[in-house]
Protein backbone atom coordinates (compact mmCIF):
# COMPACT_ATOMS: atom_id res chain seq x y z
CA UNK A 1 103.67 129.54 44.01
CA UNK A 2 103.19 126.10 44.75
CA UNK A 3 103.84 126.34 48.21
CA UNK A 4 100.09 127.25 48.85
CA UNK A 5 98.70 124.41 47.51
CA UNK A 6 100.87 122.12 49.42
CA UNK A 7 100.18 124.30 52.77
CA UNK A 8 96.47 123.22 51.82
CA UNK A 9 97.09 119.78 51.76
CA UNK A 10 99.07 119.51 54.97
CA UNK A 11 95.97 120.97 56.40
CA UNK A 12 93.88 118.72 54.84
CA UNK A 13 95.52 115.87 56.54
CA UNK A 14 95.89 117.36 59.70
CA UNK A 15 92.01 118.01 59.30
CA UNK A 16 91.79 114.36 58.32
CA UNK A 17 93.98 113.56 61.28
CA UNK A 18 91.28 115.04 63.79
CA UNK A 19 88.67 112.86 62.11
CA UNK A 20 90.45 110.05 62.93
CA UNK A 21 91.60 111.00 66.41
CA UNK A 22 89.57 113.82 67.36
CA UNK A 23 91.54 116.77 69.12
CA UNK A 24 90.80 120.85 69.57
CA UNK A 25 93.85 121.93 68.07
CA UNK A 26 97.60 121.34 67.04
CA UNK A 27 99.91 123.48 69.09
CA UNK A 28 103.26 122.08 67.28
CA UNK A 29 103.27 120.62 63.72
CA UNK A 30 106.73 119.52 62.45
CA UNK A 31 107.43 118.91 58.84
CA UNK A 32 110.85 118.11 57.03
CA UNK A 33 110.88 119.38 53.52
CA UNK A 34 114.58 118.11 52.41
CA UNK A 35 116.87 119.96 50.03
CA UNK A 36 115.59 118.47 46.82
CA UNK A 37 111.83 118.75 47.26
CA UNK A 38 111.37 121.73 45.55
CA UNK A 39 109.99 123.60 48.25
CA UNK A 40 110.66 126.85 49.24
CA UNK A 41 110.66 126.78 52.88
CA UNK A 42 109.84 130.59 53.98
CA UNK A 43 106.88 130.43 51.43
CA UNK A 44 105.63 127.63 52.89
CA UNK A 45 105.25 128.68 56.07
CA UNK A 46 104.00 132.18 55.21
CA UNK A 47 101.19 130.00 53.42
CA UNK A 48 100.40 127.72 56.47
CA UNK A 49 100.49 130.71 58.67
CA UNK A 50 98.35 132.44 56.33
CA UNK A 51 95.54 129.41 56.22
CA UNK A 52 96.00 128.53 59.78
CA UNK A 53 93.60 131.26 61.45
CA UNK A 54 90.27 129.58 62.15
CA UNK A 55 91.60 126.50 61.38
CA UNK A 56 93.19 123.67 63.77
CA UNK A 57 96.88 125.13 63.17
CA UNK A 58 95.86 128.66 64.77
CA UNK A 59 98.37 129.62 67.43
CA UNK A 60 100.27 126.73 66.62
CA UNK A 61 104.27 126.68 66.32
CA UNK A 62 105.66 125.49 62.68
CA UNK A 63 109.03 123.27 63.04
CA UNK A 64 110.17 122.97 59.39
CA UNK A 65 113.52 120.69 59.27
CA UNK A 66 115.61 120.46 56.01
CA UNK A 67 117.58 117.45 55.43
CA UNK A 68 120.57 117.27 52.86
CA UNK A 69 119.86 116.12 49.94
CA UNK A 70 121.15 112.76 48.87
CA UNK A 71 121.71 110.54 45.32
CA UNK A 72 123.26 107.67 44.21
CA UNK A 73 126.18 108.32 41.77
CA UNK A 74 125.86 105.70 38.76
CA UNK A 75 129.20 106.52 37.69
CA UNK A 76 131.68 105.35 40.85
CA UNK A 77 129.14 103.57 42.55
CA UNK A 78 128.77 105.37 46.09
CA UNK A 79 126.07 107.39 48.03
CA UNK A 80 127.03 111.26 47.83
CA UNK A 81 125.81 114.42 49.29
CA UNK A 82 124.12 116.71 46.52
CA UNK A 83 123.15 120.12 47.99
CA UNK A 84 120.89 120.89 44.55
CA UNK A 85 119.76 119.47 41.79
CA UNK A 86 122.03 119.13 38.68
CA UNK A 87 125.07 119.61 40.77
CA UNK A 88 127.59 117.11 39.73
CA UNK A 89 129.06 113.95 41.78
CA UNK A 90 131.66 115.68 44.64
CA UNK A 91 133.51 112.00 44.11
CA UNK A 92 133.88 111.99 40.34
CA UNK A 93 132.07 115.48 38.85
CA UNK A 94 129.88 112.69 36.61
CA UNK A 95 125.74 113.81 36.19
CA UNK A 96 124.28 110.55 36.60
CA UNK A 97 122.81 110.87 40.00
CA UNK A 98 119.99 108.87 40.85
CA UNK A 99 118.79 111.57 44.21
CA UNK A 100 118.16 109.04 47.23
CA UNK A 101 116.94 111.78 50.17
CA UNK A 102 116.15 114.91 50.77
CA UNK A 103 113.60 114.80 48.04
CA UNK A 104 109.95 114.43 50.71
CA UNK A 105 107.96 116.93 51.95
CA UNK A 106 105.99 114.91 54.88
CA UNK A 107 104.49 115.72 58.16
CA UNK A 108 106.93 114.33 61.07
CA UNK A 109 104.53 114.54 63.70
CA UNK A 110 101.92 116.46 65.83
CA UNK A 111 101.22 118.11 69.23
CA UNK A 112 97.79 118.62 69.73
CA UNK A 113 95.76 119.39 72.80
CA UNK A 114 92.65 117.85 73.71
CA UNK A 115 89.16 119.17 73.36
């Protein structure tokens, strides 16, 4: 489960976030992990609640949005919705999608509260 490791690295640079600006703890972190990114959303956030006590995301409330996924269709030349990979084209039912959004994990933003 690869979820874990990417729980530990939004941690990491919410860690690395504190260095930077230094506050006690986050009470909100947001995150959008689209439709294409691989991620399976429950498993991540059973894995950042898991690694969250004693660290700055204890107590704090986990947003996770999931944007459509998004490609390029190569074959009629238009930007289509594509709710999974290897779907085909709901224009023309061609394969050769070039996927355009819904592919990032990222951290949108951060409450935090002061020390």
């Amino acid at each position: 489960m690869h979820e874990v490791s990417l729980a530990g690295g939004i941690l990491a640079a919410v860690e690395a976030a504190a260095r930077q600006d230094p506050f006690a703890r986050v009470s909100r972190l947001r995150l959008e992990a689209g439709k294409l990114a691989g991620v399976e959303v429950e498993a991540l956030r059973f894995a950042l609640e898991a690694l969250a006590p004693g660290s700055l995301l204890a107590g704090a409330t986990i947003d996770i949005e999931q944007p459509d996924g998004q490609a390029w269709c190569l074959d009629c030349s238009v930007n289509v919705p594509l709710l999974q990979r290897g779907a085909p084209c709901p224009h023309c039912g061609g394969f050769w999608l070039q996927p355009n959004g819904g592919t990032e994990l990222r951290i949108l933003d951060l409450q935090v509260e002061d020390h």
